[in-house]
PDB file of N, CA and C in Angstrom:
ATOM      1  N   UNK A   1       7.991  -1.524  -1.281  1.00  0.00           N
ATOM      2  CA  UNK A   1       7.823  -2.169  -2.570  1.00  0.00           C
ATOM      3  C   UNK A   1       6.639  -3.113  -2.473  1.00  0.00           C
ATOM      4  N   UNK A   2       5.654  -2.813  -3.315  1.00  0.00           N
ATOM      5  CA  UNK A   2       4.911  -4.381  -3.668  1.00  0.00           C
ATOM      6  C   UNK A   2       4.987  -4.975  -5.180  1.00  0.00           C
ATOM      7  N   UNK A   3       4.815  -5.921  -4.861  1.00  0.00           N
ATOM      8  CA  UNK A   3       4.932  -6.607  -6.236  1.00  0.00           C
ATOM      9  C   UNK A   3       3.855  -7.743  -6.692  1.00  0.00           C
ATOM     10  N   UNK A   4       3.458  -8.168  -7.534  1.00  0.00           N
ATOM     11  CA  UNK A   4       2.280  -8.937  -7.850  1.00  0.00           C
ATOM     12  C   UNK A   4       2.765  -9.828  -8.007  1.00  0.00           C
ATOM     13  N   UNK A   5       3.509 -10.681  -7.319  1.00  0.00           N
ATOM     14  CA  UNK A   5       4.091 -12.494  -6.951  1.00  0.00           C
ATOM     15  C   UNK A   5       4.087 -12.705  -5.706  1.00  0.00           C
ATOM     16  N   UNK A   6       3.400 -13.742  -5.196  1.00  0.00           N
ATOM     17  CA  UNK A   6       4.137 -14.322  -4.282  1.00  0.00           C
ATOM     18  C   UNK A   6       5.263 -14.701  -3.490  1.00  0.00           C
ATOM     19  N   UNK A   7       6.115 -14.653  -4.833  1.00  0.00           N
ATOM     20  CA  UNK A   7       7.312 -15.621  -4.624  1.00  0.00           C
ATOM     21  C   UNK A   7       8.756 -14.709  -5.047  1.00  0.00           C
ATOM     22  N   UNK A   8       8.188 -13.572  -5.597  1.00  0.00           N
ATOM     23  CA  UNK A   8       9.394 -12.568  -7.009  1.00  0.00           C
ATOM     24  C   UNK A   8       8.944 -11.514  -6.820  1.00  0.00           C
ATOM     25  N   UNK A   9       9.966 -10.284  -6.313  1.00  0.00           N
ATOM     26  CA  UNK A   9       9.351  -8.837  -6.830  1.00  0.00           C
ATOM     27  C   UNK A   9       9.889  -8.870  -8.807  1.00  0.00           C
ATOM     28  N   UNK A  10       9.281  -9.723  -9.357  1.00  0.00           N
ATOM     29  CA  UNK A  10       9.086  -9.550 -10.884  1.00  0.00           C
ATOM     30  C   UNK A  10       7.774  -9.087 -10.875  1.00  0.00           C
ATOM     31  N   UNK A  11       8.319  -8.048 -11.790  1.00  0.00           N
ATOM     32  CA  UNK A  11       6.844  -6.986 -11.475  1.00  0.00           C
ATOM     33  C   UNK A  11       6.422  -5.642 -10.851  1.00  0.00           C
ATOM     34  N   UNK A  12       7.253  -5.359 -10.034  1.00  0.00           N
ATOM     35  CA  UNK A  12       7.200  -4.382  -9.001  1.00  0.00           C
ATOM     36  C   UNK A  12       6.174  -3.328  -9.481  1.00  0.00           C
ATOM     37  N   UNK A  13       5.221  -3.295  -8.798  1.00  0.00           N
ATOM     38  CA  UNK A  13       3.619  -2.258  -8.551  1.00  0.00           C
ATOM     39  C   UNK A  13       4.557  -0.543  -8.598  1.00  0.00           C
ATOM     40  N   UNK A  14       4.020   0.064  -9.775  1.00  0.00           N
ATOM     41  CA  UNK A  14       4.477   1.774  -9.775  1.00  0.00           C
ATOM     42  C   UNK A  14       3.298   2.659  -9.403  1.00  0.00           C
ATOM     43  N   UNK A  15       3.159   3.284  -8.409  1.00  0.00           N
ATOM     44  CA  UNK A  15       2.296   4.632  -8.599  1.00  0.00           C
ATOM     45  C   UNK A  15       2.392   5.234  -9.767  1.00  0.00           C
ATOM     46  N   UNK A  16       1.986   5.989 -10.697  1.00  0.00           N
ATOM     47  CA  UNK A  16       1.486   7.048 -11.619  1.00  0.00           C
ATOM     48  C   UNK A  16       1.498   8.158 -10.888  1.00  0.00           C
ATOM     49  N   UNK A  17       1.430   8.358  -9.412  1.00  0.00           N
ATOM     50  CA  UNK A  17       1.764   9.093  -8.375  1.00  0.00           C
ATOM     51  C   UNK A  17       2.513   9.195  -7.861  1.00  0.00           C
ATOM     52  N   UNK A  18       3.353   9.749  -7.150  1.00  0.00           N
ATOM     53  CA  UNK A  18       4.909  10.036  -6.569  1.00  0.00           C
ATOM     54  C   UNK A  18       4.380  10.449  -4.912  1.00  0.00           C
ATOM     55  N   UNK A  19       5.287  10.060  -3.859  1.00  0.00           N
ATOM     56  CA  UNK A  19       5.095  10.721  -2.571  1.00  0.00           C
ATOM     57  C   UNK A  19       6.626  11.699  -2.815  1.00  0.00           C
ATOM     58  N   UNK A  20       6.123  12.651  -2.016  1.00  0.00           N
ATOM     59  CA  UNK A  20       7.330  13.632  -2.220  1.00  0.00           C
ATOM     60  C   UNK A  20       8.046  14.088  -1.439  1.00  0.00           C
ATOM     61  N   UNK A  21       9.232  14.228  -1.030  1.00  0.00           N
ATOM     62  CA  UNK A  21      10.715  14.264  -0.522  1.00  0.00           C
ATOM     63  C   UNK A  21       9.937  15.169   1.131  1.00  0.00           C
ATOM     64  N   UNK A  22       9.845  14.864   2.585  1.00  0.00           N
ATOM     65  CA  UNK A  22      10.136  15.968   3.404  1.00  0.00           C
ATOM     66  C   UNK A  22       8.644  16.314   3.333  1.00  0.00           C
ATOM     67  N   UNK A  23       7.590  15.640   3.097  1.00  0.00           N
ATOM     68  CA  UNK A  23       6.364  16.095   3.021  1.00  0.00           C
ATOM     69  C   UNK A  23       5.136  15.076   3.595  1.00  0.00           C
ATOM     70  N   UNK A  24       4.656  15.248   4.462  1.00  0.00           N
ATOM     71  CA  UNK A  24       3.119  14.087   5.003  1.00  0.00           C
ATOM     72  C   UNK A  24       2.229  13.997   4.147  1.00  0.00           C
ATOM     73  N   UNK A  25       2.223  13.101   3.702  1.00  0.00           N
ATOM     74  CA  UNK A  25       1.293  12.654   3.047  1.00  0.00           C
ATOM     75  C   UNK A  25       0.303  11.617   3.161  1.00  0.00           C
ATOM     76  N   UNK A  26      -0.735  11.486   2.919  1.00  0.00           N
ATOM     77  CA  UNK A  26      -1.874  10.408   3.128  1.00  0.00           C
ATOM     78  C   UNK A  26      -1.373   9.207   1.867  1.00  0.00           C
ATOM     79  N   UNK A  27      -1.264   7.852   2.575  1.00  0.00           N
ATOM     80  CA  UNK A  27      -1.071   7.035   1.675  1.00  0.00           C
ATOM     81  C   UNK A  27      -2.404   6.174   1.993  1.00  0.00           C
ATOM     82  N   UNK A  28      -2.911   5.264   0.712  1.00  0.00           N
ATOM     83  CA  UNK A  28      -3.704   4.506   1.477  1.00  0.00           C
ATOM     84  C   UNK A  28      -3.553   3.038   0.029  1.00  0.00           C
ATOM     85  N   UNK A  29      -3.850   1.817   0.717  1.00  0.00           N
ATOM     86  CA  UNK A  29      -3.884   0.818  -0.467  1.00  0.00           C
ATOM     87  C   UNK A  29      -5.081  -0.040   0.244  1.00  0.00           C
ATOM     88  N   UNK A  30      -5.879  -0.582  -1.324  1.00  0.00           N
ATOM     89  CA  UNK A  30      -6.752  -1.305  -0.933  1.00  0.00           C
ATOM     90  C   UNK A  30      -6.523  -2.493  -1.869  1.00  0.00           C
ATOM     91  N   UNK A  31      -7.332  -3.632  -1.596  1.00  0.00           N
ATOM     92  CA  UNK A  31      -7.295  -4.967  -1.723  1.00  0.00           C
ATOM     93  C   UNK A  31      -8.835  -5.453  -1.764  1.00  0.00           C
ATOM     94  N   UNK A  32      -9.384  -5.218  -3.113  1.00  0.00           N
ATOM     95  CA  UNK A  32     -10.524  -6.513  -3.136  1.00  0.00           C
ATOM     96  C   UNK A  32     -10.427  -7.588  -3.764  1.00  0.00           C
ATOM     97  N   UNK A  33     -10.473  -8.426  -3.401  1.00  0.00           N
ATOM     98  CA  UNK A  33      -9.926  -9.789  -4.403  1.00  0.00           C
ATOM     99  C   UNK A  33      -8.691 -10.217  -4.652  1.00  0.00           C
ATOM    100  N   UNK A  34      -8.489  -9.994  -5.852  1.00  0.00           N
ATOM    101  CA  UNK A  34      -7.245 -10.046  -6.592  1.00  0.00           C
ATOM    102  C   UNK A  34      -7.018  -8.349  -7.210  1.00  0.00           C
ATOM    103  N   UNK A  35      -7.492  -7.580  -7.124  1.00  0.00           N
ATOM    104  CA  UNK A  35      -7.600  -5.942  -7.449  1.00  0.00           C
ATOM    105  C   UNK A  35      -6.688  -4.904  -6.297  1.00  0.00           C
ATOM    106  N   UNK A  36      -5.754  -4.200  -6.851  1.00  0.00           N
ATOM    107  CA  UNK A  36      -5.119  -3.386  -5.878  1.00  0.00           C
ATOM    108  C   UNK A  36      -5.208  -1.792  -6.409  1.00  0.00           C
ATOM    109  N   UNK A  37      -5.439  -1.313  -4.887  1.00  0.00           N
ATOM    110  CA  UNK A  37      -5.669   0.091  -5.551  1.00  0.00           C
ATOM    111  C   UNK A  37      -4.486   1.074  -4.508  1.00  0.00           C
ATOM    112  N   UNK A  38      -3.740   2.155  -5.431  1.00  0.00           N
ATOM    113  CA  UNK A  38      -2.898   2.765  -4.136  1.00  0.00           C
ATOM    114  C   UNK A  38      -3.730   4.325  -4.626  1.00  0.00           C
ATOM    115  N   UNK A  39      -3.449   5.033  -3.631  1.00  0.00           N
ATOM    116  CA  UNK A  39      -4.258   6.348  -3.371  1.00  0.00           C
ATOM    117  C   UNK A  39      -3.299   6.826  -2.383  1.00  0.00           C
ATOM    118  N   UNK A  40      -2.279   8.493  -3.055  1.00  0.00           N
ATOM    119  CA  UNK A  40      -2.006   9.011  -2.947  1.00  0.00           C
ATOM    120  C   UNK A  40      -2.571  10.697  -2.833  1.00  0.00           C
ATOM    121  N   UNK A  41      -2.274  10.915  -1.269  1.00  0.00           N
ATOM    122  CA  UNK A  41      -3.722  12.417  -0.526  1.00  0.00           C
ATOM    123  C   UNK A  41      -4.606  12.026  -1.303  1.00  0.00           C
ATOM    124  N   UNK A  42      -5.481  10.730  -1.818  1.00  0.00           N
ATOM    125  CA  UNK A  42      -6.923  10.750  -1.975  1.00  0.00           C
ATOM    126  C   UNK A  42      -7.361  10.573  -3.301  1.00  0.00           C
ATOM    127  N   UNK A  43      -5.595  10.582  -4.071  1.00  0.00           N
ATOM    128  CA  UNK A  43      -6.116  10.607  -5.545  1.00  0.00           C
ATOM    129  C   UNK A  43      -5.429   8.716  -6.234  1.00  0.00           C
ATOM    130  N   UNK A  44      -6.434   8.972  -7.356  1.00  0.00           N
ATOM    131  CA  UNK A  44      -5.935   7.291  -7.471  1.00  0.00           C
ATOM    132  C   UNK A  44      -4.721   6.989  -8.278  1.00  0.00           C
ATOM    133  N   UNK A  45      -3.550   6.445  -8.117  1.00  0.00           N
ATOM    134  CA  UNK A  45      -2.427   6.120  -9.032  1.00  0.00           C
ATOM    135  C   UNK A  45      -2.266   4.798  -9.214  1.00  0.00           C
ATOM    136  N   UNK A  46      -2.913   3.933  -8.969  1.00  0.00           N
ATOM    137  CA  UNK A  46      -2.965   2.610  -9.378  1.00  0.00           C
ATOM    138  C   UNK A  46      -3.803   1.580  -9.265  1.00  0.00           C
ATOM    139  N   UNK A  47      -4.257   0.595 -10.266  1.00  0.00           N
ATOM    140  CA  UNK A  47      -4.842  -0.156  -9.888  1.00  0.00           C
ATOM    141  C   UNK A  47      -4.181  -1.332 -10.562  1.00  0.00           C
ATOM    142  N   UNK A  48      -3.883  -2.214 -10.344  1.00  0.00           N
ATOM    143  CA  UNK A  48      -3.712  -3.416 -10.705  1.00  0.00           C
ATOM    144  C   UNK A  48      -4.261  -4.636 -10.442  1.00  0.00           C
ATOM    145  N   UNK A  49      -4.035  -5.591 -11.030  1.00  0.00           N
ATOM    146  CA  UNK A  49      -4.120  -7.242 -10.648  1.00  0.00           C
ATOM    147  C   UNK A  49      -3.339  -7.558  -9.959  1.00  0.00           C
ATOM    148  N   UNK A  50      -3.081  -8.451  -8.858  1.00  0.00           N
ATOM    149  CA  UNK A  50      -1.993  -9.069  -8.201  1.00  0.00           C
ATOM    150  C   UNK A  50      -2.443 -10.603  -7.983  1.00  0.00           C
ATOM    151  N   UNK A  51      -1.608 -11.368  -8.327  1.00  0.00           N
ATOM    152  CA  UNK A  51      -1.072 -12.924  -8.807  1.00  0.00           C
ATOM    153  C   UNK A  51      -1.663 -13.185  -7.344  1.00  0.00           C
ATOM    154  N   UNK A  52      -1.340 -12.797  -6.286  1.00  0.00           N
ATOM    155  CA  UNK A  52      -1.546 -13.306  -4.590  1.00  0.00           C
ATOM    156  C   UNK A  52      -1.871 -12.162  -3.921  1.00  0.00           C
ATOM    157  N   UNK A  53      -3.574 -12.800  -3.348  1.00  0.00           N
ATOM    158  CA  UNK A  53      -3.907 -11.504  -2.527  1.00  0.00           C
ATOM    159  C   UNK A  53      -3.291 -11.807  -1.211  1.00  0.00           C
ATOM    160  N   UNK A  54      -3.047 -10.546  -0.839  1.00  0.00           N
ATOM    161  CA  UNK A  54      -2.489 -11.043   0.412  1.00  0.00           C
ATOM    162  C   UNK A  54      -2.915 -11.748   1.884  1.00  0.00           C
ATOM    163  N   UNK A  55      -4.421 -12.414   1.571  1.00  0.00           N
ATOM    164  CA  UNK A  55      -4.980 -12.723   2.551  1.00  0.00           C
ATOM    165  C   UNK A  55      -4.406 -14.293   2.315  1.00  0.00           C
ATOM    166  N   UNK A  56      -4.397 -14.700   1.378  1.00  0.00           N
ATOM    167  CA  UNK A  56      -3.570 -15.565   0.680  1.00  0.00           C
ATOM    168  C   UNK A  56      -2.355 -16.544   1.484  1.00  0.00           C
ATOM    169  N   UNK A  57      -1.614 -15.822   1.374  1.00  0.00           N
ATOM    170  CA  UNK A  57      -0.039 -15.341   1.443  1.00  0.00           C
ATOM    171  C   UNK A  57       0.122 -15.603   3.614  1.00  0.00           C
ATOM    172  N   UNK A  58       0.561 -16.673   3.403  1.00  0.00           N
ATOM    173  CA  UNK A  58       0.473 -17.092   4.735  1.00  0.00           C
ATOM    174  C   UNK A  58       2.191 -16.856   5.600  1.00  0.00           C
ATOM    175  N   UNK A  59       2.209 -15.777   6.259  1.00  0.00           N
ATOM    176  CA  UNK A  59       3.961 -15.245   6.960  1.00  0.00           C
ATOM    177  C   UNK A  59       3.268 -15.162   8.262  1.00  0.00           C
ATOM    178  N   UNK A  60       4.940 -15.829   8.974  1.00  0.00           N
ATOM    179  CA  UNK A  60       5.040 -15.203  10.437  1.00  0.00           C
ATOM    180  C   UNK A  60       5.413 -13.695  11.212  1.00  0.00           C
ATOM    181  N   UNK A  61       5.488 -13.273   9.840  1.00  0.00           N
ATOM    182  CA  UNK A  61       6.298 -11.463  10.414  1.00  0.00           C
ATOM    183  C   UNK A  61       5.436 -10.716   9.302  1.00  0.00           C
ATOM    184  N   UNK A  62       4.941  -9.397  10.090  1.00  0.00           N
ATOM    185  CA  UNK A  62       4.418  -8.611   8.727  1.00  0.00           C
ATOM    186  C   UNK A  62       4.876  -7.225   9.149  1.00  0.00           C
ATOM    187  N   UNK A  63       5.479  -6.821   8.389  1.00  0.00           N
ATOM    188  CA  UNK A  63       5.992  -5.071   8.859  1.00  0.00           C
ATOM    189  C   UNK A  63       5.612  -4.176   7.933  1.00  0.00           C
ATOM    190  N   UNK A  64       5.363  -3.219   8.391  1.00  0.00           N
ATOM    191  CA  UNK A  64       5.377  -1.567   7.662  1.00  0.00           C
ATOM    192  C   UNK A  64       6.747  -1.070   7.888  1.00  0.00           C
ATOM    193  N   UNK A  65       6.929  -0.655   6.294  1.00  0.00           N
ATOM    194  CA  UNK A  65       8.358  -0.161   6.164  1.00  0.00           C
ATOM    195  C   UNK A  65       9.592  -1.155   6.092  1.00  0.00           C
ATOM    196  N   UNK A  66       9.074  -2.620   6.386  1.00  0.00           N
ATOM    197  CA  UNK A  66      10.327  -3.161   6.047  1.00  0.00           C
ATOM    198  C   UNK A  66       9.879  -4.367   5.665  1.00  0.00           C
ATOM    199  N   UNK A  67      10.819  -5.270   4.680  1.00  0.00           N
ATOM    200  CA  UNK A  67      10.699  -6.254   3.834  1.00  0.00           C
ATOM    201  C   UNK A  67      10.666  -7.651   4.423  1.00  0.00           C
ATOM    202  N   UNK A  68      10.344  -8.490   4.299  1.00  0.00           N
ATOM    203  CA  UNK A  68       9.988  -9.797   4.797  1.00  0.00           C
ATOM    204  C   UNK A  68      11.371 -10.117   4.265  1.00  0.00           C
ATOM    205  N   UNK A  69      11.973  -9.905   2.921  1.00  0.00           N
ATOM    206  CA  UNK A  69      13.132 -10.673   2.370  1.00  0.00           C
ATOM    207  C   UNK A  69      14.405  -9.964   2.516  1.00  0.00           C
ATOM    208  N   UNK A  70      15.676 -10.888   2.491  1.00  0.00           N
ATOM    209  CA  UNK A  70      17.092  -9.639   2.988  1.00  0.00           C
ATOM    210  C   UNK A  70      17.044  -8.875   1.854  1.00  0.00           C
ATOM    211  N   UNK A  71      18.130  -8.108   1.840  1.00  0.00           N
ATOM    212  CA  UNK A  71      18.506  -7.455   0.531  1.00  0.00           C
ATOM    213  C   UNK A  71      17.791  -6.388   0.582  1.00  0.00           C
ATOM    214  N   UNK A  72      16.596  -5.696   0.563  1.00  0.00           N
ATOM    215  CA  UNK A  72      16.443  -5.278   0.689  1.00  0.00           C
ATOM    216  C   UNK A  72      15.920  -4.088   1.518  1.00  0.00           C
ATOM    217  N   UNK A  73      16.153  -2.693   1.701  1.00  0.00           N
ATOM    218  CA  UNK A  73      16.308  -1.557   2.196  1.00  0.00           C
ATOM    219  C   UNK A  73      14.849  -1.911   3.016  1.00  0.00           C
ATOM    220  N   UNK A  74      15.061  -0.644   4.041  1.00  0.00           N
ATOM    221  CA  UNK A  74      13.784  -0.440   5.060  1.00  0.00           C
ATOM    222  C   UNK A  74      13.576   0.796   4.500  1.00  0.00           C
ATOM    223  N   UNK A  75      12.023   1.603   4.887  1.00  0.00           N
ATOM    224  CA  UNK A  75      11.542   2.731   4.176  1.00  0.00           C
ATOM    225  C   UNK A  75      12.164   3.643   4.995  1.00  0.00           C
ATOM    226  N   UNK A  76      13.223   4.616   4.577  1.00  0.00           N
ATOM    227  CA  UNK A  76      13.291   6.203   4.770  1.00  0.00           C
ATOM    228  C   UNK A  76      11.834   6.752   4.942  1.00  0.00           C
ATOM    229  N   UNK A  77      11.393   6.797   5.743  1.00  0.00           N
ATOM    230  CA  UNK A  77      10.089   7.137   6.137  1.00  0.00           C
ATOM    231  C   UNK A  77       9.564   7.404   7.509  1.00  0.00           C
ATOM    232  N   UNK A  78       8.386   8.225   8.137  1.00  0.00           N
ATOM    233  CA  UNK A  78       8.316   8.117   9.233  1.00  0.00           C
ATOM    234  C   UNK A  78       6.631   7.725   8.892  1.00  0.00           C
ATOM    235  N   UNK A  79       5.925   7.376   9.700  1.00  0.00           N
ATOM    236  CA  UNK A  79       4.550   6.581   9.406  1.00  0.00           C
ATOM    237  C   UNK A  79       3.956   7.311  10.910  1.00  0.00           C
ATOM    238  N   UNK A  80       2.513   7.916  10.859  1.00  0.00           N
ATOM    239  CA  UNK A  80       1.757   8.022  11.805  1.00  0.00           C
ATOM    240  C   UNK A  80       0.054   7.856  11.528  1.00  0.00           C
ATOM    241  N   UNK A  81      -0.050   7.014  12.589  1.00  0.00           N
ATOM    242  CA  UNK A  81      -1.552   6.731  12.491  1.00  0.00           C
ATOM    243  C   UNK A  81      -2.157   5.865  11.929  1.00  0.00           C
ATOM    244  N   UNK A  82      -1.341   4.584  11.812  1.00  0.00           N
ATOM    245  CA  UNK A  82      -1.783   3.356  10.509  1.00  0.00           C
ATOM    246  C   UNK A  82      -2.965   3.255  10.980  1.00  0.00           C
ATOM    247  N   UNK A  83      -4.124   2.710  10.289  1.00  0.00           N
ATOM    248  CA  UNK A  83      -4.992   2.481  10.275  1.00  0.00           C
ATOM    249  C   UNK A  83      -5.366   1.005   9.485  1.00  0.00           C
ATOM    250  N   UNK A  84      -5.588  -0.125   9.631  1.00  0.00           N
ATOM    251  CA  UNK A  84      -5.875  -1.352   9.394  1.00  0.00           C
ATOM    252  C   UNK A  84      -7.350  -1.495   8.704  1.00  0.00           C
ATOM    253  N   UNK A  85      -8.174  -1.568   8.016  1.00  0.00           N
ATOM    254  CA  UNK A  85      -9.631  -2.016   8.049  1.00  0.00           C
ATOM    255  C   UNK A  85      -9.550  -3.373   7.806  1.00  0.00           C
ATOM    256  N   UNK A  86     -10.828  -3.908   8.257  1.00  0.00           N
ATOM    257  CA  UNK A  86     -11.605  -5.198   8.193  1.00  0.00           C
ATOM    258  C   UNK A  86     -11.799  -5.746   6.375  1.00  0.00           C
ATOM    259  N   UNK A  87     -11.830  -4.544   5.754  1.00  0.00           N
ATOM    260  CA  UNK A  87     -12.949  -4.667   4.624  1.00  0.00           C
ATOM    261  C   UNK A  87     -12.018  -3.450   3.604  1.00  0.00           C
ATOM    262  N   UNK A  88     -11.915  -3.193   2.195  1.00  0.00           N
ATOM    263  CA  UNK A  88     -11.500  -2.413   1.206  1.00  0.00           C
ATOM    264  C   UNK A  88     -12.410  -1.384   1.801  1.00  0.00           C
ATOM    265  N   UNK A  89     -11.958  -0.287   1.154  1.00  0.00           N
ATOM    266  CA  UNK A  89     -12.406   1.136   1.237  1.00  0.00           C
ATOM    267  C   UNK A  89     -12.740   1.532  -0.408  1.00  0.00           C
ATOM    268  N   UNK A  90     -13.711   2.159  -0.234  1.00  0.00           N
ATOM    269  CA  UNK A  90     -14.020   3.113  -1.835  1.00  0.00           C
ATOM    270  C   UNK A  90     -12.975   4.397  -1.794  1.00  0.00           C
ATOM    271  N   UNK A  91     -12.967   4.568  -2.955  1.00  0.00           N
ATOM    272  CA  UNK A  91     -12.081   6.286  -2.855  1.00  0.00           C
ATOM    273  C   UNK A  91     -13.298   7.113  -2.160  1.00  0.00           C
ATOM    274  N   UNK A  92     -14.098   6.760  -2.079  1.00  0.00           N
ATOM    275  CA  UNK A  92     -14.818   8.194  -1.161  1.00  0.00           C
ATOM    276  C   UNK A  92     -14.498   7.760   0.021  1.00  0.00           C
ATOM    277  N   UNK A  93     -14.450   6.924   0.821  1.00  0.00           N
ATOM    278  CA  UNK A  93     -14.372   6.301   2.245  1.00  0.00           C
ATOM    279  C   UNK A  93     -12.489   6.455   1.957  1.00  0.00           C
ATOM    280  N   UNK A  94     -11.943   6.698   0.655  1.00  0.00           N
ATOM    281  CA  UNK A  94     -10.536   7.140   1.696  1.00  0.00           C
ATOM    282  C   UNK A  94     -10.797   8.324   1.694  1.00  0.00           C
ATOM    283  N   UNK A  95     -10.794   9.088   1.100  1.00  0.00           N
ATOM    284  CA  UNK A  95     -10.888  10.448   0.785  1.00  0.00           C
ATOM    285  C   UNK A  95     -11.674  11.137   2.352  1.00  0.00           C
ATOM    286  N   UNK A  96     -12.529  10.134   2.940  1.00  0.00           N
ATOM    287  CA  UNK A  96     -12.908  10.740   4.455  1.00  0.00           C
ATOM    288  C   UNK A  96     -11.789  10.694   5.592  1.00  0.00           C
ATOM    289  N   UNK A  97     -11.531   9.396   5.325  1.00  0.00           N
ATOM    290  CA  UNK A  97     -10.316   9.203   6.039  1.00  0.00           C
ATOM    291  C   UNK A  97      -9.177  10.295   6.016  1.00  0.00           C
ATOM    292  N   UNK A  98      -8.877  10.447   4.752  1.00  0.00           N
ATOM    293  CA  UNK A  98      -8.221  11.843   4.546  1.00  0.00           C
ATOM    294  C   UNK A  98      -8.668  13.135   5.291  1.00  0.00           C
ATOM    295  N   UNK A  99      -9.893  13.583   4.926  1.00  0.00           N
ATOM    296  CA  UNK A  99     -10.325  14.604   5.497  1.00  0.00           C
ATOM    297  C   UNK A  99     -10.550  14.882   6.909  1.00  0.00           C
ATOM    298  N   UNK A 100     -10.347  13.623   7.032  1.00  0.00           N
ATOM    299  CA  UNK A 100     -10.215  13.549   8.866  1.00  0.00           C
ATOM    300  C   UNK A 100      -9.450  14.225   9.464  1.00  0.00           C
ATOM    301  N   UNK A 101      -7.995  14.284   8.761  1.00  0.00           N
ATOM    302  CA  UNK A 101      -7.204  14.716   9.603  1.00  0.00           C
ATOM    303  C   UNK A 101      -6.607  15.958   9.300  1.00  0.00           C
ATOM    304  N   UNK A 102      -7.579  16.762   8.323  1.00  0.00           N
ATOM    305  CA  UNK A 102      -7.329  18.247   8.361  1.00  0.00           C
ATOM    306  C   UNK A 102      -8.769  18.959   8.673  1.00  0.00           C
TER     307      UNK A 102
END
């Protein structure tokens, strides 16, 4: 889940894109500013504003797949190959990234 608060998933961020049941897929999210972009295999399903970028947003724990807060679930998911950058990516620079690995 992300959500555009700091403090509240009021709000909760939707793809326009779906990942789908039993299938690998390329996920990728970027962050310039206050601007969020998610990219699903390469295509774009969201962009939004978010209230707190997360460079922002000062925690002692940061996980993939699971929530900083109780209550909520960890991702049914398996994850290979995270990749971190320094800097946002363009959809063409994900879209390589993508192509990388076929």
């Amino acid at each position: 889940m992300m959500t555009n608060s700091a403090t509240s998933n009021n709000g909760n961020l939707q793809s326009s894109l779906q990942l789908q049941i039993n299938k690998w897929q390329h996920l990728a999210v970027t962050v310039t500013g206050t601007q969020l972009k998610i990219y699903i295999d390469g295509k774009l399903g969201l962009t939004s504003t978010v209230i707190a970028s997360p460079m922002g947003i000062m925690r002692t724990n940061n996980y993939i797949g699971k929530s900083n807060w109780g209550g909520n679930g960890n991702a049914d998911a398996e994850f290979d190959d995270l990749k971190i950058f320094n800097r946002s990516l363009t959809q063409s620079e994900v879209n390589m990234v993508l192509n990388s690995y076929y």
